[in-house]
N, C-alpha and C. Protein backbone atom coordinates (compact mmCIF):
# COMPACT_ATOMS: atom_id res chain seq x y z
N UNK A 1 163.81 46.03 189.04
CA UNK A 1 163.04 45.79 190.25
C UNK A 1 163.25 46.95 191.21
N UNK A 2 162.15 47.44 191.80
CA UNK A 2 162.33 48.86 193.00
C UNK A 2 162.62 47.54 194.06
N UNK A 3 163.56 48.23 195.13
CA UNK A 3 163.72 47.92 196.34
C UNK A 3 162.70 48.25 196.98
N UNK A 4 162.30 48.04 198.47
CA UNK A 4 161.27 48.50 199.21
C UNK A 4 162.40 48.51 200.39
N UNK A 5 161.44 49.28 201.70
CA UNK A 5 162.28 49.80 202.06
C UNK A 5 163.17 49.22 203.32
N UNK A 6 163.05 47.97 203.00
CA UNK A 6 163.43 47.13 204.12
C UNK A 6 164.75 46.29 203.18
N UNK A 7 165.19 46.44 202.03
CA UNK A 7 166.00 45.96 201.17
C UNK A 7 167.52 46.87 201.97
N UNK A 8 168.57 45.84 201.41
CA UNK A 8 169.80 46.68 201.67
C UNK A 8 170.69 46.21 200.74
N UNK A 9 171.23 46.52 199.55
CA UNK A 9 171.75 46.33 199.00
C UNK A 9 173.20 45.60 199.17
N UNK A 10 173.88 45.87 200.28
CA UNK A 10 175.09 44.75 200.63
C UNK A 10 174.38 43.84 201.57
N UNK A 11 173.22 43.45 201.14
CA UNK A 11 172.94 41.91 202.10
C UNK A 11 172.18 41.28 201.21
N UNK A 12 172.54 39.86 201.29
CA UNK A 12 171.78 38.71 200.79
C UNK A 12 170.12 38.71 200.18
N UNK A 13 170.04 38.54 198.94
CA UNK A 13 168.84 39.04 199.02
C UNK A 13 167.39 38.07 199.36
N UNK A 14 166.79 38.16 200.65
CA UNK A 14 165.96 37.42 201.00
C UNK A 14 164.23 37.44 200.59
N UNK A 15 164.33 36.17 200.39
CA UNK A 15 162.94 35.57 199.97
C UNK A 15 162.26 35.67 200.53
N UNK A 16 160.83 35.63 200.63
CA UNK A 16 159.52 35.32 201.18
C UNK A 16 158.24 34.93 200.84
N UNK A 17 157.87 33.48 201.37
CA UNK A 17 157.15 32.81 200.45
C UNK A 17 155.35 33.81 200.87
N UNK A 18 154.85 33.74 199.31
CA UNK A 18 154.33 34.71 199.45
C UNK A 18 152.84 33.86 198.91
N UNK A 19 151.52 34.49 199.29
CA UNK A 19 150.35 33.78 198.85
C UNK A 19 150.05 34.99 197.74
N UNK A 20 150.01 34.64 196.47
CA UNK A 20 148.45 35.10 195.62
C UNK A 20 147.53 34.32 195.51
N UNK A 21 146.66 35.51 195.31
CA UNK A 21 145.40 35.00 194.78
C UNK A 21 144.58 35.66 194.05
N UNK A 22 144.10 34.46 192.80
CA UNK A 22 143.04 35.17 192.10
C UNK A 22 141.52 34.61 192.31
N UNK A 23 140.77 35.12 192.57
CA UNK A 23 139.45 35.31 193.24
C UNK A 23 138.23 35.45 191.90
N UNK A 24 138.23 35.85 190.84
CA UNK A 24 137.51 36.43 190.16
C UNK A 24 137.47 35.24 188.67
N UNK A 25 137.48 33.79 189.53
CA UNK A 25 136.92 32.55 188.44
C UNK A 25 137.97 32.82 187.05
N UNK A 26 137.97 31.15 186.44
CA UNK A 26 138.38 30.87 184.93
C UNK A 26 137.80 29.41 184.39
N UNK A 27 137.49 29.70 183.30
CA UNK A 27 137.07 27.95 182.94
C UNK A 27 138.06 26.81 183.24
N UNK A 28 139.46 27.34 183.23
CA UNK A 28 140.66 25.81 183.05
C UNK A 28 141.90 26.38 184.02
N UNK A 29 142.23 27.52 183.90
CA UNK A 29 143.84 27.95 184.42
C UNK A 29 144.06 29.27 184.74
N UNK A 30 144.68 29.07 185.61
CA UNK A 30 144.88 30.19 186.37
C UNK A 30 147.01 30.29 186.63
N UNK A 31 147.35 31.25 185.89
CA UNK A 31 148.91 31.28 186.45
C UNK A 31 149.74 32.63 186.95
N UNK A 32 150.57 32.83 187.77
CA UNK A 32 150.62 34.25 188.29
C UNK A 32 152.59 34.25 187.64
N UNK A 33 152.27 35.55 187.09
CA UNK A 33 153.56 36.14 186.36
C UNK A 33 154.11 37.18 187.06
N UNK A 34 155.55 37.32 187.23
CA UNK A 34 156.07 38.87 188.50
C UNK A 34 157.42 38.99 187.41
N UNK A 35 157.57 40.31 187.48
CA UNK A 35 158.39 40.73 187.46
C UNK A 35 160.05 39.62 188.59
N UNK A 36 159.86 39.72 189.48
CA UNK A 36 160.37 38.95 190.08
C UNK A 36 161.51 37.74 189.68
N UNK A 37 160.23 36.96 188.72
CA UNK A 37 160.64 35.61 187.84
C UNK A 37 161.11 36.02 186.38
N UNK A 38 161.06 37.50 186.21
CA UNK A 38 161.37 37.11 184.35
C UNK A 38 160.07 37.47 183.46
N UNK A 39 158.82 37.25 184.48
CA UNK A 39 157.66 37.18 183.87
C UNK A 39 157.29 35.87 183.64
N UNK A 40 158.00 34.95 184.00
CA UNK A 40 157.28 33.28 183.57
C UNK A 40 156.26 32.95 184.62
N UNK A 41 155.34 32.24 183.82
CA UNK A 41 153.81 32.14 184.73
C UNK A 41 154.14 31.13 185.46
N UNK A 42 153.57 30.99 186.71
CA UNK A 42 153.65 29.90 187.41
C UNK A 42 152.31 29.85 187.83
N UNK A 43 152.06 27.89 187.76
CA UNK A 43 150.95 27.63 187.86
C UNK A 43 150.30 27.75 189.59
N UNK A 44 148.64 27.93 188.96
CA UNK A 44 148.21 28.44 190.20
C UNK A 44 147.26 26.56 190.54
N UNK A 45 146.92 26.98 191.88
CA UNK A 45 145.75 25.85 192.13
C UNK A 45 144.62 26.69 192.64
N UNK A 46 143.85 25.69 191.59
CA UNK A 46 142.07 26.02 191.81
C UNK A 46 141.80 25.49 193.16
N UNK A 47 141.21 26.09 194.04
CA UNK A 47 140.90 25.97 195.42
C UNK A 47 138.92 26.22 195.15
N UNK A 48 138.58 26.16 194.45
CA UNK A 48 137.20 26.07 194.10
C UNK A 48 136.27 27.35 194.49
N UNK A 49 134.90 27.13 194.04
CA UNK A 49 134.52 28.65 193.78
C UNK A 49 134.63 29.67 193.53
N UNK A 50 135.75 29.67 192.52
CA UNK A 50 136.53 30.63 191.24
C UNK A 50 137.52 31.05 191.80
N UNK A 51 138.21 30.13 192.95
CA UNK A 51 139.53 30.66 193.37
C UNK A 51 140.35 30.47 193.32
N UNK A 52 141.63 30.38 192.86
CA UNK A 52 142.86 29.98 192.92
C UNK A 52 143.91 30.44 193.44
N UNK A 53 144.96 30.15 194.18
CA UNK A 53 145.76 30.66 194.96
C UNK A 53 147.61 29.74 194.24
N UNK A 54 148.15 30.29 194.95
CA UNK A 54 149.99 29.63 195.02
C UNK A 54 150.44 30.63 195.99
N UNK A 55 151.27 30.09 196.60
CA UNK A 55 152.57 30.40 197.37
C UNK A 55 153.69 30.14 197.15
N UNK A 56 154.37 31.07 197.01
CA UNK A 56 155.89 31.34 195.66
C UNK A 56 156.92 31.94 196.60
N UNK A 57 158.30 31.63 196.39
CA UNK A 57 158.83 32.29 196.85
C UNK A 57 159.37 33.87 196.44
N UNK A 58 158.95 35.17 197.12
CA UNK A 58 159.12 36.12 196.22
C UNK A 58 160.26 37.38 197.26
N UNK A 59 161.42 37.81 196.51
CA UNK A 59 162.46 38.77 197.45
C UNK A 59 161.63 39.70 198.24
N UNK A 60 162.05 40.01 199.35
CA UNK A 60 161.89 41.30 199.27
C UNK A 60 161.81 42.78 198.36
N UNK A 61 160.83 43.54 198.63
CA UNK A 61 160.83 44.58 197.61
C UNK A 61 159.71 45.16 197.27
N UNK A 62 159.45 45.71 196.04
CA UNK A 62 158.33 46.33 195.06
C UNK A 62 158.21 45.70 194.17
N UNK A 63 157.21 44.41 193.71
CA UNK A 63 156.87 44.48 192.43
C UNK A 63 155.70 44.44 191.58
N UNK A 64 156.00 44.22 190.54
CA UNK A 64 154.76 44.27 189.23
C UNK A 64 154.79 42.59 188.90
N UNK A 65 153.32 42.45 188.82
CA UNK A 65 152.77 41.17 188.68
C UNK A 65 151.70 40.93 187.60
N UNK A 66 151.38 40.06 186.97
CA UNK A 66 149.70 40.06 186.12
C UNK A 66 149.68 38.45 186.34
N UNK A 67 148.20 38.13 186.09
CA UNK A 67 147.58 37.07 186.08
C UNK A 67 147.61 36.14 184.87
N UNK A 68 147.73 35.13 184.40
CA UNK A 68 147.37 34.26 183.33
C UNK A 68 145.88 33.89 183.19
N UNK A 69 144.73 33.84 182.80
CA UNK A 69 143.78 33.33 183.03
C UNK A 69 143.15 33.29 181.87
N UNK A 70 143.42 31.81 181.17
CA UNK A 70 142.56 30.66 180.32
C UNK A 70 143.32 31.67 179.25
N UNK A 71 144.70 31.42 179.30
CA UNK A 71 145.63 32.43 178.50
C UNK A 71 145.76 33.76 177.99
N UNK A 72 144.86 34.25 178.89
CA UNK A 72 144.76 35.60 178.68
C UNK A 72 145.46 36.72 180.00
N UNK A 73 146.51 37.47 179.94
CA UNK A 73 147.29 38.10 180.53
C UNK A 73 145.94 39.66 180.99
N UNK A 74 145.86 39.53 182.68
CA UNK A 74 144.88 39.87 183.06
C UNK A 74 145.42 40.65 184.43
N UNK A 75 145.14 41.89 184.74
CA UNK A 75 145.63 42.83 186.00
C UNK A 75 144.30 42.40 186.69
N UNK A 76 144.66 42.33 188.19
CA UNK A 76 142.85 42.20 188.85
C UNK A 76 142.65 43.34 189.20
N UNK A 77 141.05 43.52 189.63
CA UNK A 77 141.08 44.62 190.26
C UNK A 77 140.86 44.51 191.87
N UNK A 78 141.26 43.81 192.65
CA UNK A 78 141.84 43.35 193.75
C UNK A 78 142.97 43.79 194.28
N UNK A 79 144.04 44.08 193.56
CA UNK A 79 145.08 44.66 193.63
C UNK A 79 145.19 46.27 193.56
N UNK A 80 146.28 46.83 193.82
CA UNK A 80 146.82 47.92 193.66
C UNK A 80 147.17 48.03 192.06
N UNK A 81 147.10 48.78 190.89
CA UNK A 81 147.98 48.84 189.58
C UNK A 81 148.59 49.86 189.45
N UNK A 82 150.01 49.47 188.71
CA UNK A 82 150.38 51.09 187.75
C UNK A 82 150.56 51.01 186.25
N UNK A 83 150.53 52.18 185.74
CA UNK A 83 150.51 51.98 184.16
C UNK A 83 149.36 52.61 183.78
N UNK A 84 149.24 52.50 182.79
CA UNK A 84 148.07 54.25 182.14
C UNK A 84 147.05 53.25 180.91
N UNK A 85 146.88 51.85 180.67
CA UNK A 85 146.03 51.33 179.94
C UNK A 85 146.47 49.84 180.10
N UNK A 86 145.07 49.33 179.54
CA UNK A 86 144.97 47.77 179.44
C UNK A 86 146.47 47.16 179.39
N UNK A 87 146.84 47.69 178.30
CA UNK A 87 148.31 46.98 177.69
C UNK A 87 149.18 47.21 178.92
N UNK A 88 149.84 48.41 179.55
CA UNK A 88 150.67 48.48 180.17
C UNK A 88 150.46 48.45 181.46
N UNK A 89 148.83 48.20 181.78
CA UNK A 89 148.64 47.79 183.33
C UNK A 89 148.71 46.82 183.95
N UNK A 90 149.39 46.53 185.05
CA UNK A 90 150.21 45.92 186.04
C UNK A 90 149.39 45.52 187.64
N UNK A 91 149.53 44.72 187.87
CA UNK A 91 149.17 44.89 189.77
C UNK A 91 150.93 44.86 190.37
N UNK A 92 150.37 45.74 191.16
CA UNK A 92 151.61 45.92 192.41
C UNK A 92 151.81 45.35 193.45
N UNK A 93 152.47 44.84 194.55
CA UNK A 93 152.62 44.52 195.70
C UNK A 93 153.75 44.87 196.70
N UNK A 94 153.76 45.29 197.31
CA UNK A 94 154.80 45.85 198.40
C UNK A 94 155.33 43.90 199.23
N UNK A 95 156.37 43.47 199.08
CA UNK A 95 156.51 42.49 199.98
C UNK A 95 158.01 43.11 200.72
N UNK A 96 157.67 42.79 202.56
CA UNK A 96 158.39 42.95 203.22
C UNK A 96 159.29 41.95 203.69
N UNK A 97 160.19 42.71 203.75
CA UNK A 97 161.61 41.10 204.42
C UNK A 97 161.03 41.37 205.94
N UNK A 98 161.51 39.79 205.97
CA UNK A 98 161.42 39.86 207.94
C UNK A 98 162.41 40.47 208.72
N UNK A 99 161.70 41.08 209.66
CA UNK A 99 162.54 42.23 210.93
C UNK A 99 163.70 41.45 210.92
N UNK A 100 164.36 42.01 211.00
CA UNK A 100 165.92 42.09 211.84
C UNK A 100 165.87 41.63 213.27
N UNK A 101 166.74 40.53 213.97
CA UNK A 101 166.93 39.95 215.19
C UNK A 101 167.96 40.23 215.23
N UNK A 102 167.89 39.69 216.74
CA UNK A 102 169.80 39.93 217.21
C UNK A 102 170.75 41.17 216.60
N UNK A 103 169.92 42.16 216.92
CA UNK A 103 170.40 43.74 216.70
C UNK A 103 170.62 43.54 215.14
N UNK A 104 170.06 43.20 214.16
CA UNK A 104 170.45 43.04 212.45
C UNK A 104 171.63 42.43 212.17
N UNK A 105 172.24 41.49 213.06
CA UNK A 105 173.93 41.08 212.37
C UNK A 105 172.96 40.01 211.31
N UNK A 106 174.31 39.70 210.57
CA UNK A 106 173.86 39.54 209.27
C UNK A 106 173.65 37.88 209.45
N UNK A 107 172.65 37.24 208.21
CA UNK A 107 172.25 36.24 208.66
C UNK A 107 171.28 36.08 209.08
N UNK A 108 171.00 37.31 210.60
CA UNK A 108 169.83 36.55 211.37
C UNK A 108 168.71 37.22 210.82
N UNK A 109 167.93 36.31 210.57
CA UNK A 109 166.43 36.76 210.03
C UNK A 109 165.34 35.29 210.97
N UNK A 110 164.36 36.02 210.42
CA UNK A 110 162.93 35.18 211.31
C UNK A 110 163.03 33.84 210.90
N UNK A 111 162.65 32.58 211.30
CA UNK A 111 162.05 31.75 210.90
C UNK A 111 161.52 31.54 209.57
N UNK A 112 160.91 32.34 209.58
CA UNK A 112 159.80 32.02 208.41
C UNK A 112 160.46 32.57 207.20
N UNK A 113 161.65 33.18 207.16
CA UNK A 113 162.21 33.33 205.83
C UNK A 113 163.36 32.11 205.44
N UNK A 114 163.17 32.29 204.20
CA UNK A 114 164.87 31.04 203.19
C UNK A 114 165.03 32.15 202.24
N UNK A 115 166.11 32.11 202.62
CA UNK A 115 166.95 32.70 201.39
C UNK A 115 167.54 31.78 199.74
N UNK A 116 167.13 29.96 200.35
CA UNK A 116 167.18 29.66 199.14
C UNK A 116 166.11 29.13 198.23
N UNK A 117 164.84 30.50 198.31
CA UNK A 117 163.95 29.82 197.31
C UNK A 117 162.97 29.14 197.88
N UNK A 118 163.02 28.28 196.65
CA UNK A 118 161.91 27.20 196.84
C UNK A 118 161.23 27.18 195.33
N UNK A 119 160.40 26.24 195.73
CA UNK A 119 159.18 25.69 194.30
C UNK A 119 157.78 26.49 195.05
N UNK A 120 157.45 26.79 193.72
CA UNK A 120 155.45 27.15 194.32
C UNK A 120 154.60 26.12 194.87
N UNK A 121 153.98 26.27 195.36
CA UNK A 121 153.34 25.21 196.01
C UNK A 121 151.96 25.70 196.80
N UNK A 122 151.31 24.78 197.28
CA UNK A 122 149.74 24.88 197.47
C UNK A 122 149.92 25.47 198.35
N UNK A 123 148.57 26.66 198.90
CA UNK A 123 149.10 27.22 200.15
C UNK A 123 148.61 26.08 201.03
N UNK A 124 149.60 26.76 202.34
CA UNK A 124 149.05 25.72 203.95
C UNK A 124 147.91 25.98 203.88
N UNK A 125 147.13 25.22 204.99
CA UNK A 125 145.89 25.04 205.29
C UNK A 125 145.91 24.47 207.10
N UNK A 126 144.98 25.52 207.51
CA UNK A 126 145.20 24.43 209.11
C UNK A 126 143.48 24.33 209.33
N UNK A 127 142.66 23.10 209.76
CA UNK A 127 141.85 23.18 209.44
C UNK A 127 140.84 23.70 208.62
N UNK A 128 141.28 23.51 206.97
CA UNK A 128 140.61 24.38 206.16
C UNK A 128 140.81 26.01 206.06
N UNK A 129 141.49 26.53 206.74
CA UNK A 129 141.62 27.79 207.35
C UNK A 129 142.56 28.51 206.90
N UNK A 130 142.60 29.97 205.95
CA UNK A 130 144.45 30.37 206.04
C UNK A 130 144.58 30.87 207.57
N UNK A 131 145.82 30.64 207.80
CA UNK A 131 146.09 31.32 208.89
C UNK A 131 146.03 32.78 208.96
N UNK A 132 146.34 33.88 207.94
CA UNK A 132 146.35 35.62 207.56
C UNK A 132 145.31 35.05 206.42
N UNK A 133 144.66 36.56 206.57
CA UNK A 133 143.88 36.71 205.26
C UNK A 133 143.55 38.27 205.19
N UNK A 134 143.73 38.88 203.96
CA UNK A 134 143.76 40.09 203.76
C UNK A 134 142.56 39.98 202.86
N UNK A 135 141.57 41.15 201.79
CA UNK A 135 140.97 41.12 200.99
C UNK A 135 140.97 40.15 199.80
N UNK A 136 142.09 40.35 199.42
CA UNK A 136 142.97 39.40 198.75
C UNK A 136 143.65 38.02 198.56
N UNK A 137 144.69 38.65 199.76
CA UNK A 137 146.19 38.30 199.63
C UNK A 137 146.59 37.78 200.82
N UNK A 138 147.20 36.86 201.23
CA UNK A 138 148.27 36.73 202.02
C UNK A 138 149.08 36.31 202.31
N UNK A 139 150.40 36.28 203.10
CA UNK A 139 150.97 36.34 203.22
C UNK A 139 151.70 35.06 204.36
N UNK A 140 152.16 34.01 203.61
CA UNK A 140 152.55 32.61 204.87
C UNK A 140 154.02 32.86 205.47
């Protein structure tokens, strides 16, 4: 796994629950694989009109990700990739840890981060609405 550049190697390594999404339809399933996990797919939810999304908990850092879709291991083109062909192409994502409070002593981080994890799960919704929305992606 690359660090990114908000990683520090003598500190705890913190999570951040993170939204994908795949946008570009499947007849039955949709599951998102990272580097992160090992590569094990985790299931996505169909949010309708060929979309499916999850919110996972993912470290801080750089990584490489691909799609599952109707069992077929799939890079979008939505994403950023690296790698030089079908076989070895990848989507990328830059995820950032949350700023530093209370001058960086250790421990303090935002709200919105856990350091222990979690299960994937549907993204929030506040009136139908994500709260961020990128082209893509975002980020709860």
């Amino acid at each position: 796994m690359l660090h990114g550049e908000y990683a520090d190697p003598g500190e705890e390594e913190v999570m951040v629950k993170t939204e994908f999404v795949w946008a570009d339809g499947a007849n039955h399933d949709v599951r998102l694989s990272g580097a992160w996990n090992g590569w094990m797919p985790v299931q996505m939810y169909h949010e309708g009109g060929g979309m499916w999304s999850v919110v996972t908990p993912v470290p801080a850092g750089t990584h490489e990700f691909k799609f599952v879709v109707d069992g077929e291991w799939r890079h979008s083109t939505r994403h950023p990739t690296v790698g030089d062909d079908e076989m070895t192409m990848n989507n990328i994502r830059v995820i950032r840890g949350p700023p530093k409070v209370n001058g960086g002593k250790k421990g303090a981080t935002s709200p919105n981060a856990s350091s222990s994890g979690g299960s994937p799960a549907r993204r929030s919704k506040e009136g139908g609405k994500r709260r961020h929305r990128g082209a893509c992606c975002s980020i709860s």
